[in-house]
ModelCIF file with pLDDT and N, C-alpha, C, O atoms, coordinates in Angstrom:
data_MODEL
#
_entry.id   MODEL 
#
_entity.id                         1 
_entity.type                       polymer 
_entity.pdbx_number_of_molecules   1 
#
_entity_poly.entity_id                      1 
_entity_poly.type                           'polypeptide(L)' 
_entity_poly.nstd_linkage                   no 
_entity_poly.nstd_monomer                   no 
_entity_poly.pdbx_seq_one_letter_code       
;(UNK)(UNK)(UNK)(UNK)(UNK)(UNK)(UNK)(UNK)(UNK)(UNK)(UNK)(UNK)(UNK)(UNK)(UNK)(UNK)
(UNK)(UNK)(UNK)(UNK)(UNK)(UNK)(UNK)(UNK)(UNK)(UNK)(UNK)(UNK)(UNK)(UNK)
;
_entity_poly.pdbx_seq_one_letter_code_can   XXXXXXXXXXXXXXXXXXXXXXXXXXXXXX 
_entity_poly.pdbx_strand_id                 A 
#
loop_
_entity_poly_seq.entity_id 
_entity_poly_seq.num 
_entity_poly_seq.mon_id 
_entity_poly_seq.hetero 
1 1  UNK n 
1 2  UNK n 
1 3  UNK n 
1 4  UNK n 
1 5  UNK n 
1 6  UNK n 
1 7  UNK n 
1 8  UNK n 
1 9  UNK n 
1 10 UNK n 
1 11 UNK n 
1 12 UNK n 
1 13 UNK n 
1 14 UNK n 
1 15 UNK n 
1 16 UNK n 
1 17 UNK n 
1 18 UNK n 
1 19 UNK n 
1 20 UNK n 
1 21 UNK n 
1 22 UNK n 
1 23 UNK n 
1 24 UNK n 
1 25 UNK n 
1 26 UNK n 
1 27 UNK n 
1 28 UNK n 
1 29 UNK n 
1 30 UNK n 
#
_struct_asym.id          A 
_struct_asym.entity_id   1 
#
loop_
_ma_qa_metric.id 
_ma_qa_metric.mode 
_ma_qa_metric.name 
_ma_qa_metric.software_group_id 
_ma_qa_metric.type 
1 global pLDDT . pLDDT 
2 local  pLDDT . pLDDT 
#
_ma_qa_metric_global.metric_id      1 
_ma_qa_metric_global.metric_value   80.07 
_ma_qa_metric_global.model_id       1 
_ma_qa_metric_global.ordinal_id     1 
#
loop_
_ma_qa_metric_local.label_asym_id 
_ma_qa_metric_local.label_comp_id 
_ma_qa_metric_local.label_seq_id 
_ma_qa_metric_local.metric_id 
_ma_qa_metric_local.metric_value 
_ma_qa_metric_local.model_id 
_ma_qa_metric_local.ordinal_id 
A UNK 1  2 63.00 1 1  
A UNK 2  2 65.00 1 2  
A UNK 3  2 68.00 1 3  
A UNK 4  2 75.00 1 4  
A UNK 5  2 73.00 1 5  
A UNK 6  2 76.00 1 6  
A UNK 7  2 82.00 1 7  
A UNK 8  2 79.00 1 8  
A UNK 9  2 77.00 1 9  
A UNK 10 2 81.00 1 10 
A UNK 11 2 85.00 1 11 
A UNK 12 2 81.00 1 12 
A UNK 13 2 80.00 1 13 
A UNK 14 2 84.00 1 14 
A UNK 15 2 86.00 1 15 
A UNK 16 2 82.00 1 16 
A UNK 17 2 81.00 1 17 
A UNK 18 2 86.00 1 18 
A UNK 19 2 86.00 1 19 
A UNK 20 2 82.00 1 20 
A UNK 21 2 85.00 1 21 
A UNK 22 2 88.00 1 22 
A UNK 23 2 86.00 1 23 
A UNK 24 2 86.00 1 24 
A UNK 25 2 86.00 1 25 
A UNK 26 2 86.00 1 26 
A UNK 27 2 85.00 1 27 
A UNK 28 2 80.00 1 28 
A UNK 29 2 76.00 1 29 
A UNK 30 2 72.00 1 30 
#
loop_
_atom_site.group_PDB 
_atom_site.id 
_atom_site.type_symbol 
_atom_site.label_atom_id 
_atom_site.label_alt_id 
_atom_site.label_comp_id 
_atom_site.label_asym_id 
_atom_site.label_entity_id 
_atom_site.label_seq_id 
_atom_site.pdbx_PDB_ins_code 
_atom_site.Cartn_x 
_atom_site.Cartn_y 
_atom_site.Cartn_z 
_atom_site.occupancy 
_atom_site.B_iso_or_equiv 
_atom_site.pdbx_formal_charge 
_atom_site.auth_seq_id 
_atom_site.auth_comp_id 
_atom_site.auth_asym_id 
_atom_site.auth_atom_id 
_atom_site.pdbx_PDB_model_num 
ATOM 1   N N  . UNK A 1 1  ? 88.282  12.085 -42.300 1.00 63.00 ? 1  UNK A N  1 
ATOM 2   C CA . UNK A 1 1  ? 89.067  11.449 -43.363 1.00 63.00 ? 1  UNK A CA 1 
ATOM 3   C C  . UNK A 1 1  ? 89.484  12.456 -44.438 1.00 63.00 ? 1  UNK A C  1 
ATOM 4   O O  . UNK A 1 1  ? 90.628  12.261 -44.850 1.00 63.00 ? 1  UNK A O  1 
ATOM 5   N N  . UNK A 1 2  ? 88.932  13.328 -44.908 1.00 65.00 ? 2  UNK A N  1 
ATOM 6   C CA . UNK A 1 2  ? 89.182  14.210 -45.551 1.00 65.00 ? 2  UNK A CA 1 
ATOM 7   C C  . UNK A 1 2  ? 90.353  15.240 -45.369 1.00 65.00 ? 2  UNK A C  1 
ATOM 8   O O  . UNK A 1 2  ? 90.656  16.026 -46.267 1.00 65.00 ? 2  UNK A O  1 
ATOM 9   N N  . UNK A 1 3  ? 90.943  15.195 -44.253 1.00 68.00 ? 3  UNK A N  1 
ATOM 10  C CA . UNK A 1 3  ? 91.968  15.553 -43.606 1.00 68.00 ? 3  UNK A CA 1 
ATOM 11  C C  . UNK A 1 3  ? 93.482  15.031 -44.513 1.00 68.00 ? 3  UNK A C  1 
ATOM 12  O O  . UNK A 1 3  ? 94.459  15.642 -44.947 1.00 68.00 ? 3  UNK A O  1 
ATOM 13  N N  . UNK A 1 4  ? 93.078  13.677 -44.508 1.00 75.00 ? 4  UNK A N  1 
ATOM 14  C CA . UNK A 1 4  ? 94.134  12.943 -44.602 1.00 75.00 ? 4  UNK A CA 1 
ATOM 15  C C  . UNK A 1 4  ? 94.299  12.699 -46.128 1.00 75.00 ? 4  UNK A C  1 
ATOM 16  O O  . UNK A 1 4  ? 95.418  12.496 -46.601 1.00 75.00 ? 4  UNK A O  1 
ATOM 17  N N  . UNK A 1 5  ? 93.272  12.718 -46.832 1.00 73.00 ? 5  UNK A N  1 
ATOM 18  C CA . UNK A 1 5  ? 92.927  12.345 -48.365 1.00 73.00 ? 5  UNK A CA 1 
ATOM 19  C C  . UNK A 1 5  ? 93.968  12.754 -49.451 1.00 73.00 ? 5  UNK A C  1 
ATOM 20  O O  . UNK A 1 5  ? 94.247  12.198 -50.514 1.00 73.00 ? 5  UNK A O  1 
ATOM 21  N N  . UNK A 1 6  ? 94.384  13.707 -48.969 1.00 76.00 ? 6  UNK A N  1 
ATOM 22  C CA . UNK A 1 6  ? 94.919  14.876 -49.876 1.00 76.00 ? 6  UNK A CA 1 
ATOM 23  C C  . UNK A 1 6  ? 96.809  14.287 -49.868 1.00 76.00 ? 6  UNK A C  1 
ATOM 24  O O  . UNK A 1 6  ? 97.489  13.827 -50.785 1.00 76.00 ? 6  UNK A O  1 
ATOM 25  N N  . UNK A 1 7  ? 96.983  14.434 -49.122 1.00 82.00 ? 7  UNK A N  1 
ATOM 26  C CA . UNK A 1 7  ? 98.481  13.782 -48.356 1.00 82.00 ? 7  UNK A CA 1 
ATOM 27  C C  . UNK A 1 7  ? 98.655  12.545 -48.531 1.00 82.00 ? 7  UNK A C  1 
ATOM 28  O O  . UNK A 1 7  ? 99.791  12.293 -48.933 1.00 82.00 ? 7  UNK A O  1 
ATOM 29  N N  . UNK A 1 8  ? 97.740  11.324 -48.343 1.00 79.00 ? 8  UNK A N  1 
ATOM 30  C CA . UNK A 1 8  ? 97.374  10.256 -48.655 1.00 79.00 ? 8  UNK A CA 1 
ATOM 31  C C  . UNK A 1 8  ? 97.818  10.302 -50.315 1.00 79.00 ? 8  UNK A C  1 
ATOM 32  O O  . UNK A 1 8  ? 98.784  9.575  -50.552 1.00 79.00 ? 8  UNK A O  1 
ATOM 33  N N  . UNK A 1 9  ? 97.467  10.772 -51.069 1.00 77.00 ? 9  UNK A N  1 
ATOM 34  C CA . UNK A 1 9  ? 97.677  10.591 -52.251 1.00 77.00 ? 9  UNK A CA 1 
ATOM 35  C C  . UNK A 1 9  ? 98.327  11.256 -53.212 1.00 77.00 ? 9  UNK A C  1 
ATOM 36  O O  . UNK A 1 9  ? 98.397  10.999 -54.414 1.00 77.00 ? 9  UNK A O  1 
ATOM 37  N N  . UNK A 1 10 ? 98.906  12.336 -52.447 1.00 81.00 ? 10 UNK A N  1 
ATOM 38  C CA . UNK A 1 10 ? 100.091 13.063 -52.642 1.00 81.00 ? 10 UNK A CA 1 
ATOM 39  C C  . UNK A 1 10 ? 101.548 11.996 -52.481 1.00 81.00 ? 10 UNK A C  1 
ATOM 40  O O  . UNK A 1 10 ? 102.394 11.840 -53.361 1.00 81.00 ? 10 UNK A O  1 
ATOM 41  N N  . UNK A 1 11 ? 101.546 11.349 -51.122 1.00 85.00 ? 11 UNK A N  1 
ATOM 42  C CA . UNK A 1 11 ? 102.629 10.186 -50.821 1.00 85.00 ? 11 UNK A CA 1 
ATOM 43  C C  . UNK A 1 11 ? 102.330 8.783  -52.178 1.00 85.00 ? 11 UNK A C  1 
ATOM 44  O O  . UNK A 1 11 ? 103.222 7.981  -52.456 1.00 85.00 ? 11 UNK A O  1 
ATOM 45  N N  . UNK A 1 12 ? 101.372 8.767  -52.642 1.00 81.00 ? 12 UNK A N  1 
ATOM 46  C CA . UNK A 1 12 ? 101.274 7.208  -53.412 1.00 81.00 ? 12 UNK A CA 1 
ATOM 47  C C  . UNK A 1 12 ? 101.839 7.938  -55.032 1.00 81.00 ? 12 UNK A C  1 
ATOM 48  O O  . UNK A 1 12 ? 102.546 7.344  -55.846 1.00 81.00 ? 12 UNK A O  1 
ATOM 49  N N  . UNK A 1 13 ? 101.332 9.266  -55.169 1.00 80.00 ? 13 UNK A N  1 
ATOM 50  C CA . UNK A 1 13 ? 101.372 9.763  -56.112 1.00 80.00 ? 13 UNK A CA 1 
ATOM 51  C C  . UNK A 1 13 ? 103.414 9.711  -56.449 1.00 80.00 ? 13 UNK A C  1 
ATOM 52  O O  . UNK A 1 13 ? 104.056 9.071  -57.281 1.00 80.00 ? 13 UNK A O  1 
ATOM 53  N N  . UNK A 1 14 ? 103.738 10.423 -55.664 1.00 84.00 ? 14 UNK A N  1 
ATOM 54  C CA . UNK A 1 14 ? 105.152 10.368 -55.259 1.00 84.00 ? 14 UNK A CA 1 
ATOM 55  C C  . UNK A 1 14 ? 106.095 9.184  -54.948 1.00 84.00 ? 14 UNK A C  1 
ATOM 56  O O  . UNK A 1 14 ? 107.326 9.223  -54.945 1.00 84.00 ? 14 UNK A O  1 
ATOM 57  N N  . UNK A 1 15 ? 105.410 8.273  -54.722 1.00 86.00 ? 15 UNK A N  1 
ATOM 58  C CA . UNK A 1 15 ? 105.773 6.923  -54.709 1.00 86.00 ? 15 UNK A CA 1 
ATOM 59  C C  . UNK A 1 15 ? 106.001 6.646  -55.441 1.00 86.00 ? 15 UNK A C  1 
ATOM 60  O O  . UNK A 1 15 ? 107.206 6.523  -55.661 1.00 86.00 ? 15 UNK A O  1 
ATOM 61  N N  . UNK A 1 16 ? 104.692 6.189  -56.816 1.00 82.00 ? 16 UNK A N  1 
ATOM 62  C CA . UNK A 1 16 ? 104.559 5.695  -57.574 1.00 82.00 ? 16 UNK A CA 1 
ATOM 63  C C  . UNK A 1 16 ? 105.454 6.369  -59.173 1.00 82.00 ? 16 UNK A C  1 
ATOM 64  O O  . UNK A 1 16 ? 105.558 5.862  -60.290 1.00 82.00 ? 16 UNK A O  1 
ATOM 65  N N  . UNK A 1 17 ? 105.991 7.745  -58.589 1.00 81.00 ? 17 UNK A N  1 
ATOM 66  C CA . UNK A 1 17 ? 106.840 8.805  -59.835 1.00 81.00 ? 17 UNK A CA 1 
ATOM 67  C C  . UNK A 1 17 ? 108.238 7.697  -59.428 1.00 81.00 ? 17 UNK A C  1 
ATOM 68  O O  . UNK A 1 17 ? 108.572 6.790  -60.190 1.00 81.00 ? 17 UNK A O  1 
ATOM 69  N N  . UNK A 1 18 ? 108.909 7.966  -58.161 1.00 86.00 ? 18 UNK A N  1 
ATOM 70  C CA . UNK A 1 18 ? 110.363 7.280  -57.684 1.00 86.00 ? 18 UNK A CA 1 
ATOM 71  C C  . UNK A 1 18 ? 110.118 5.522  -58.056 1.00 86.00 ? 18 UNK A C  1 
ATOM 72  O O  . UNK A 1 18 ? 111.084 4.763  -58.141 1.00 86.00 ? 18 UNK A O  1 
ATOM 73  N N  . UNK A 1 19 ? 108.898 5.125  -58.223 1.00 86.00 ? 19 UNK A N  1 
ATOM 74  C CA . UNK A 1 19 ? 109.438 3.681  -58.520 1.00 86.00 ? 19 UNK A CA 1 
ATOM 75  C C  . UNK A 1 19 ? 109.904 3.429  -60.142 1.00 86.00 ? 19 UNK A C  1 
ATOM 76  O O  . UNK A 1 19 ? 110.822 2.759  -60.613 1.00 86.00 ? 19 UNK A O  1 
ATOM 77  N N  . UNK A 1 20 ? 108.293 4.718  -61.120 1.00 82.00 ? 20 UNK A N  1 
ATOM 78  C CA . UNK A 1 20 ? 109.203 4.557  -62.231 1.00 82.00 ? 20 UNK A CA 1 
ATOM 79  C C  . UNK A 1 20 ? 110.688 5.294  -62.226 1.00 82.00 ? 20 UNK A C  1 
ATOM 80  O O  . UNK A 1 20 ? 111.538 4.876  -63.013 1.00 82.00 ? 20 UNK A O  1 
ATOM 81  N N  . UNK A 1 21 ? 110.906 6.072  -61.594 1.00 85.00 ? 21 UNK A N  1 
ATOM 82  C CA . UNK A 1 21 ? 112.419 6.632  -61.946 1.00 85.00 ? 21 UNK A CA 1 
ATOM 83  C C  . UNK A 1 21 ? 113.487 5.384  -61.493 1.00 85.00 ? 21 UNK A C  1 
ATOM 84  O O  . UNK A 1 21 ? 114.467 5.252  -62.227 1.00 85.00 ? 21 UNK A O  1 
ATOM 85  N N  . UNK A 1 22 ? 113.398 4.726  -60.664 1.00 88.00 ? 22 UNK A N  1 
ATOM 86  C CA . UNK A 1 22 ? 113.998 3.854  -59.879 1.00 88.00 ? 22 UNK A CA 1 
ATOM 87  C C  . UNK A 1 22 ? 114.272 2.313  -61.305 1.00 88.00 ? 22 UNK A C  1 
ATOM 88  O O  . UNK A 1 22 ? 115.217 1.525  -61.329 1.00 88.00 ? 22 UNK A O  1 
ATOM 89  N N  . UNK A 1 23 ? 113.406 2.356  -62.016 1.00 86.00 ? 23 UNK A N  1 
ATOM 90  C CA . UNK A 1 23 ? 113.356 1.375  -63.360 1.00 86.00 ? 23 UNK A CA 1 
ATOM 91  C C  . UNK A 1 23 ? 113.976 2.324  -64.337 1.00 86.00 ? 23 UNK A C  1 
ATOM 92  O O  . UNK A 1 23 ? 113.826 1.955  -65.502 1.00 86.00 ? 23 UNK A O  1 
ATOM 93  N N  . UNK A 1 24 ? 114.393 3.037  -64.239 1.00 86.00 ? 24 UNK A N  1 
ATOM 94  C CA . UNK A 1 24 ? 115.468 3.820  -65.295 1.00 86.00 ? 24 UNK A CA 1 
ATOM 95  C C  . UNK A 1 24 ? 116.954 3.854  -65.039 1.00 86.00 ? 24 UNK A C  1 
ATOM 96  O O  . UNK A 1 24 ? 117.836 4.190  -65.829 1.00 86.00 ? 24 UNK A O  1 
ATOM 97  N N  . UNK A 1 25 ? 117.133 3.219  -63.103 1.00 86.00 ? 25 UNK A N  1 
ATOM 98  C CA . UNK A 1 25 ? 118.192 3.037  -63.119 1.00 86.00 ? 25 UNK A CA 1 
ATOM 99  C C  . UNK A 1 25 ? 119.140 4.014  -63.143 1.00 86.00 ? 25 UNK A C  1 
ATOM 100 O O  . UNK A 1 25 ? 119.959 4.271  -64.025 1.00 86.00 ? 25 UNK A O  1 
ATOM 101 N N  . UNK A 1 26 ? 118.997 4.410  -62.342 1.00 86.00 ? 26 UNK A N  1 
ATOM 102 C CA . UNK A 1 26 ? 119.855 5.799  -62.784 1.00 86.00 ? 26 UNK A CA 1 
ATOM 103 C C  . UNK A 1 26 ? 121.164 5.380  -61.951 1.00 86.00 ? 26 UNK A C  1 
ATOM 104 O O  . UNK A 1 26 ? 121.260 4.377  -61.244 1.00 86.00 ? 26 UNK A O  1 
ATOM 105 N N  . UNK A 1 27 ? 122.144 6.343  -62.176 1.00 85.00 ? 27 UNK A N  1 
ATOM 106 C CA . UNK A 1 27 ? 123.743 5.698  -62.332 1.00 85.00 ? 27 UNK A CA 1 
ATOM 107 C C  . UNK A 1 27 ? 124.841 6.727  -61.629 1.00 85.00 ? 27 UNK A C  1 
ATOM 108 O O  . UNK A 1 27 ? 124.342 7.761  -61.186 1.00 85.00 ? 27 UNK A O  1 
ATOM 109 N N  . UNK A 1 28 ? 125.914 6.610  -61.512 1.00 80.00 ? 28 UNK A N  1 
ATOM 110 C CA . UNK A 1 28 ? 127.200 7.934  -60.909 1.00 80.00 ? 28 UNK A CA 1 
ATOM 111 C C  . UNK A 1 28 ? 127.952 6.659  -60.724 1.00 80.00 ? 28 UNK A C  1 
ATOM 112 O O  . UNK A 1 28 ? 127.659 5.535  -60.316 1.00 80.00 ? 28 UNK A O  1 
ATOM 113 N N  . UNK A 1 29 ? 129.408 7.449  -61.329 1.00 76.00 ? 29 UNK A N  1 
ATOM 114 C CA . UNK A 1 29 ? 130.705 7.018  -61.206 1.00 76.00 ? 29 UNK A CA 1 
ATOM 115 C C  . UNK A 1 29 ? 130.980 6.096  -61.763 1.00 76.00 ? 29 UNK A C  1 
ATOM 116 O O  . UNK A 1 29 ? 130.538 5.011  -61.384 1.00 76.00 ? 29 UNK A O  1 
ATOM 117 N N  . UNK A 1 30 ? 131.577 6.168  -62.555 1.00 72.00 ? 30 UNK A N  1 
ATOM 118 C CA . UNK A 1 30 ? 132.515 4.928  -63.473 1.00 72.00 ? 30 UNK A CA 1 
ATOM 119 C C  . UNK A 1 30 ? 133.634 3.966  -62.815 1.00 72.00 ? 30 UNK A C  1 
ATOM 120 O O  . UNK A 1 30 ? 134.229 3.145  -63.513 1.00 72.00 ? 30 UNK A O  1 
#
């Protein structure tokens, strides 16, 4: 398991950055 631990929470970590960016809404083209 320790294998996986690291990556495992690297992906939630990274997840969890794009969902707040994703609530900021971000925008292109008028």
């Amino acid at each position: 398991a320790h294998d996986l631990r690291r990556p495992k929470a690297l992906l939630s970590s990274v997840a969890i950055m794009l969902i707040a960016l994703a609530l900021a809404g971000p925008q292109w083209g008028v």
